[in-house]
C-alpha atoms as a PDB file:
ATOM      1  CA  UNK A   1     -21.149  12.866  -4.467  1.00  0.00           C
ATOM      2  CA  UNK A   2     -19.156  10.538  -6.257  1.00  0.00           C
ATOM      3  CA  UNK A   3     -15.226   9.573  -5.849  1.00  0.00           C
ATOM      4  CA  UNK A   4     -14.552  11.005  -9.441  1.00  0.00           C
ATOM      5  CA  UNK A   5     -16.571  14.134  -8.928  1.00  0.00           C
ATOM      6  CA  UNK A   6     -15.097  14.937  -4.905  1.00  0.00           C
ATOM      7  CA  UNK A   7     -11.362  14.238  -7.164  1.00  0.00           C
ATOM      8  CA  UNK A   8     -12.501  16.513  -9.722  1.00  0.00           C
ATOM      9  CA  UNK A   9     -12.610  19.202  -7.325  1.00  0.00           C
ATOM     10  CA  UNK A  10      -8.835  18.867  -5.756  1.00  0.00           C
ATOM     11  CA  UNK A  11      -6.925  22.145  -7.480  1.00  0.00           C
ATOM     12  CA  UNK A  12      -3.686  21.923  -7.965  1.00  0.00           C
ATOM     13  CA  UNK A  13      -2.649  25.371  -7.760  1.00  0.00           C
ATOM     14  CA  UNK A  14      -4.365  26.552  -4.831  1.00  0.00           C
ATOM     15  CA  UNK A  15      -1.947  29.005  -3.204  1.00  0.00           C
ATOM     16  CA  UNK A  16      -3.980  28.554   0.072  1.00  0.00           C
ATOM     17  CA  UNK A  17      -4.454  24.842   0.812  1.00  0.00           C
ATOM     18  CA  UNK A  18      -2.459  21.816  -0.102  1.00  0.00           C
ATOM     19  CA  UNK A  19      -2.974  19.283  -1.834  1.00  0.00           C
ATOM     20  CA  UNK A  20      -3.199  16.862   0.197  1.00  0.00           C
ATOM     21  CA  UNK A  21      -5.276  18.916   2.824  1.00  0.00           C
ATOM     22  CA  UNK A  22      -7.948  19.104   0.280  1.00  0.00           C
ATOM     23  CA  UNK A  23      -7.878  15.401  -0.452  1.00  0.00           C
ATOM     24  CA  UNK A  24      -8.259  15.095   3.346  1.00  0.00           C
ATOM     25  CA  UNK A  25     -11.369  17.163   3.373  1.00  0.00           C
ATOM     26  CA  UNK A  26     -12.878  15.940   0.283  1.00  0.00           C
ATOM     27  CA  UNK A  27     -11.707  12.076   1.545  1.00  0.00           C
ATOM     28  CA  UNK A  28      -9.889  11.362  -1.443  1.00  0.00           C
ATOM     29  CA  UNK A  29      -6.999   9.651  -1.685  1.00  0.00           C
ATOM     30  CA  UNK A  30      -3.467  12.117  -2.717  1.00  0.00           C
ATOM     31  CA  UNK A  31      -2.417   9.236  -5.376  1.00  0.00           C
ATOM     32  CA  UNK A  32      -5.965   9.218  -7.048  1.00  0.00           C
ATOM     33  CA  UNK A  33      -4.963  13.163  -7.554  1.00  0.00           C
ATOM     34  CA  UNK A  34      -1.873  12.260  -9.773  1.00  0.00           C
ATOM     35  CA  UNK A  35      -2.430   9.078 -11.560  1.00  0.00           C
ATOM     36  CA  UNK A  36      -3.271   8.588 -14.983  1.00  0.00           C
ATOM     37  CA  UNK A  37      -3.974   5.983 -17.212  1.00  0.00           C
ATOM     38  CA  UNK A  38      -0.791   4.534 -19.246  1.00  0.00           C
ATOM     39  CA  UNK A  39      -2.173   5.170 -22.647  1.00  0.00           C
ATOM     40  CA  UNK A  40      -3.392   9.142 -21.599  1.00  0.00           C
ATOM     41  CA  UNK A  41       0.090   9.248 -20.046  1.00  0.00           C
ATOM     42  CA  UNK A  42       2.188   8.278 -23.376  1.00  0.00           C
ATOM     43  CA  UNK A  43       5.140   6.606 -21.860  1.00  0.00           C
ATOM     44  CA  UNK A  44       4.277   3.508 -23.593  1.00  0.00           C
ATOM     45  CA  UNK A  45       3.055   3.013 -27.352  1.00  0.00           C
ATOM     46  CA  UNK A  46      -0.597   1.359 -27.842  1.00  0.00           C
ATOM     47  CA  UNK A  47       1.235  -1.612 -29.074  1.00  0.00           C
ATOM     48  CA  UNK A  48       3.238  -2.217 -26.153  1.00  0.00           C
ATOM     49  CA  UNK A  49      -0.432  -2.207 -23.601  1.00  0.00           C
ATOM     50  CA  UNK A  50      -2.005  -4.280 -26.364  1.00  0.00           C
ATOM     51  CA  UNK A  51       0.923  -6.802 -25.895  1.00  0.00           C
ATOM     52  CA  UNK A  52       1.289  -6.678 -22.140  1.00  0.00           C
ATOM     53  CA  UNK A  53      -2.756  -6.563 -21.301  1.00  0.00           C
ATOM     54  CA  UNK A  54      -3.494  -9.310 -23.962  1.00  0.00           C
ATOM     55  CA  UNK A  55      -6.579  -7.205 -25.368  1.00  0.00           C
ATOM     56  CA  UNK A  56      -6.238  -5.751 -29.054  1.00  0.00           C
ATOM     57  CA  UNK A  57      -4.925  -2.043 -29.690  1.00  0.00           C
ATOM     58  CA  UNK A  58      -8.558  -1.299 -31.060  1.00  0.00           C
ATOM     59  CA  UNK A  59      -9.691  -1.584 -27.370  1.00  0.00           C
ATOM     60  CA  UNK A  60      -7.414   0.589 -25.927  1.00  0.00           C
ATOM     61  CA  UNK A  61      -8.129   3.247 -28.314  1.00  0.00           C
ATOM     62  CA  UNK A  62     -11.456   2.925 -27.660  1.00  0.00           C
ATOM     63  CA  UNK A  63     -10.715   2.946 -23.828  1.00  0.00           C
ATOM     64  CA  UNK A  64      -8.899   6.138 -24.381  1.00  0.00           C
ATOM     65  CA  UNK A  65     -11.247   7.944 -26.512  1.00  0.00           C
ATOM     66  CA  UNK A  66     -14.351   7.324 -23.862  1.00  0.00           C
ATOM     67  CA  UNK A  67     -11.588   8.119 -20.922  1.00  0.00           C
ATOM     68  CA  UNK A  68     -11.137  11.505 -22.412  1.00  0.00           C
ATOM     69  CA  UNK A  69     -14.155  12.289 -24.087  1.00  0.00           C
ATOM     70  CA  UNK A  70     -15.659  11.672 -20.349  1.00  0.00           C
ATOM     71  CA  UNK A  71     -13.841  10.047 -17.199  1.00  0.00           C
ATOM     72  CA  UNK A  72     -16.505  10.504 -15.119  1.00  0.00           C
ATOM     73  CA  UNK A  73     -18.993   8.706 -17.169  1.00  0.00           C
ATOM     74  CA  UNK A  74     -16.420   6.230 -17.597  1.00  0.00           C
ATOM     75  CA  UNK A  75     -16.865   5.267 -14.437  1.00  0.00           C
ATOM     76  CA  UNK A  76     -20.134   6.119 -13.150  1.00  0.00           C
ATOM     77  CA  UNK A  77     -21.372   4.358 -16.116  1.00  0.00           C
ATOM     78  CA  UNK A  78     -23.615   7.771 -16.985  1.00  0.00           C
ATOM     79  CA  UNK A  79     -23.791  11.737 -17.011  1.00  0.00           C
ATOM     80  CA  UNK A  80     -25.257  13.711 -14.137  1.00  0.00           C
ATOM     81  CA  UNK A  81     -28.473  14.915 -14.705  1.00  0.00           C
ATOM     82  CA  UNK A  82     -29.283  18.343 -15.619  1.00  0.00           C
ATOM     83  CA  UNK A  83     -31.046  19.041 -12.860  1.00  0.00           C
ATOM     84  CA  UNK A  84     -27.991  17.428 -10.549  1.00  0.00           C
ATOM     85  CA  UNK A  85     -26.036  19.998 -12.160  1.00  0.00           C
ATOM     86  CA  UNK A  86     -27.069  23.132  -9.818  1.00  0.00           C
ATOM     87  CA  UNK A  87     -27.064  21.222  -6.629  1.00  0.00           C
ATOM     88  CA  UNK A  88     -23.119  20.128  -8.106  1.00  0.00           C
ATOM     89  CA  UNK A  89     -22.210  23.847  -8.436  1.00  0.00           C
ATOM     90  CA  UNK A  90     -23.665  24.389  -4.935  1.00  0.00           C
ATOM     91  CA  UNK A  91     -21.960  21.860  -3.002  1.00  0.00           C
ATOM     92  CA  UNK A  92     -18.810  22.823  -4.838  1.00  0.00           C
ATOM     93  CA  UNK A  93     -19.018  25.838  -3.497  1.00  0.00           C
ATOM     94  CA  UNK A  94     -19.690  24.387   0.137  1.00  0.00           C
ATOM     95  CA  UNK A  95     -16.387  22.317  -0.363  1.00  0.00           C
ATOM     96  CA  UNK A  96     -14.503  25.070  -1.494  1.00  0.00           C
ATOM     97  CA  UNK A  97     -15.765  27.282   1.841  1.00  0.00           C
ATOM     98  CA  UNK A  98     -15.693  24.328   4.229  1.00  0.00           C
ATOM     99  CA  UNK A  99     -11.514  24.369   3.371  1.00  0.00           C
ATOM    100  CA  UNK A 100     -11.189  27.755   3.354  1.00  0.00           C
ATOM    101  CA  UNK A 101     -12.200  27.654   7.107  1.00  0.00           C
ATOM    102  CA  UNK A 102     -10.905  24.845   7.702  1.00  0.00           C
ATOM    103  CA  UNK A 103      -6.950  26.749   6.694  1.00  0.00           C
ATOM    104  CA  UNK A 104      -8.075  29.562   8.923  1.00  0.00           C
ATOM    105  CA  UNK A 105      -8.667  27.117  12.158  1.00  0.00           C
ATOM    106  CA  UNK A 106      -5.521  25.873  11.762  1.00  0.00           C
ATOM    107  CA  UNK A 107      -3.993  28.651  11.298  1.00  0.00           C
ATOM    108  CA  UNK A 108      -5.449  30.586  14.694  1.00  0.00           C
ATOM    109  CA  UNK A 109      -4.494  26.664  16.545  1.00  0.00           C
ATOM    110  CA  UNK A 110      -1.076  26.985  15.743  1.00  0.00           C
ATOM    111  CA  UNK A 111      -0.924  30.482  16.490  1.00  0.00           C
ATOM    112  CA  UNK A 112      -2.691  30.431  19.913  1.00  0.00           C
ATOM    113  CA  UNK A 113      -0.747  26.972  20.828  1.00  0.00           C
ATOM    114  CA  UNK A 114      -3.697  24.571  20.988  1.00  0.00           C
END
């Protein structure tokens, strides 16, 4: 499993396990979680990253628009297969159950002192 697809599966509003537990357990760094891209962030016009990058604002809008019509493919320079795509769903759900259990271990450690 890829880097963008184990930080694709970090949810932020998890009630049960942190954050950065689940970066932990999916070995993904906590920053990678938070960060975006300057031009998907909008602090800063187009103009201004044209200027300070030395590219033309025509590139960065085309950065953009493959960054959000597809980050992973971005970066792994291609879509999953369709056949990948059960086998994805399935280890997802592994993930998910591997932290689950891992919050309960810890949880019976700290409360029987080991």
């Amino acid at each position: 499993m890829s880097r963008a697809q184990r930080r694709a599966l970090v949810e932020r509003e998890n009630p049960t396990l942190p954050i950065a537990q689940q970066c932990r357990l999916l070995a993904v760094s906590r920053s990678t979680v938070y960060w975006k891209p300057a031009a998907v962030r909008g602090d800063r016009t187009i103009a201004e990253l044209a200027g300070e990058f030395g590219v033309h604002p025509n590139q960065i809008y085309n950065w953009k628009r493959q960054l959000l019509e597809g980050a992973a493919n971005v970066f792994e320079g291609g879509g999953a297969a369709a056949e990948g795509t059960a086998s994805e769903a399935q280890v997802d759900v592994l993930y998910r159950q591997i932290g689950q259990l891992k919050v309960e271990n810890d949880f019976l450690a700290r409360k029987l002192g080991k």
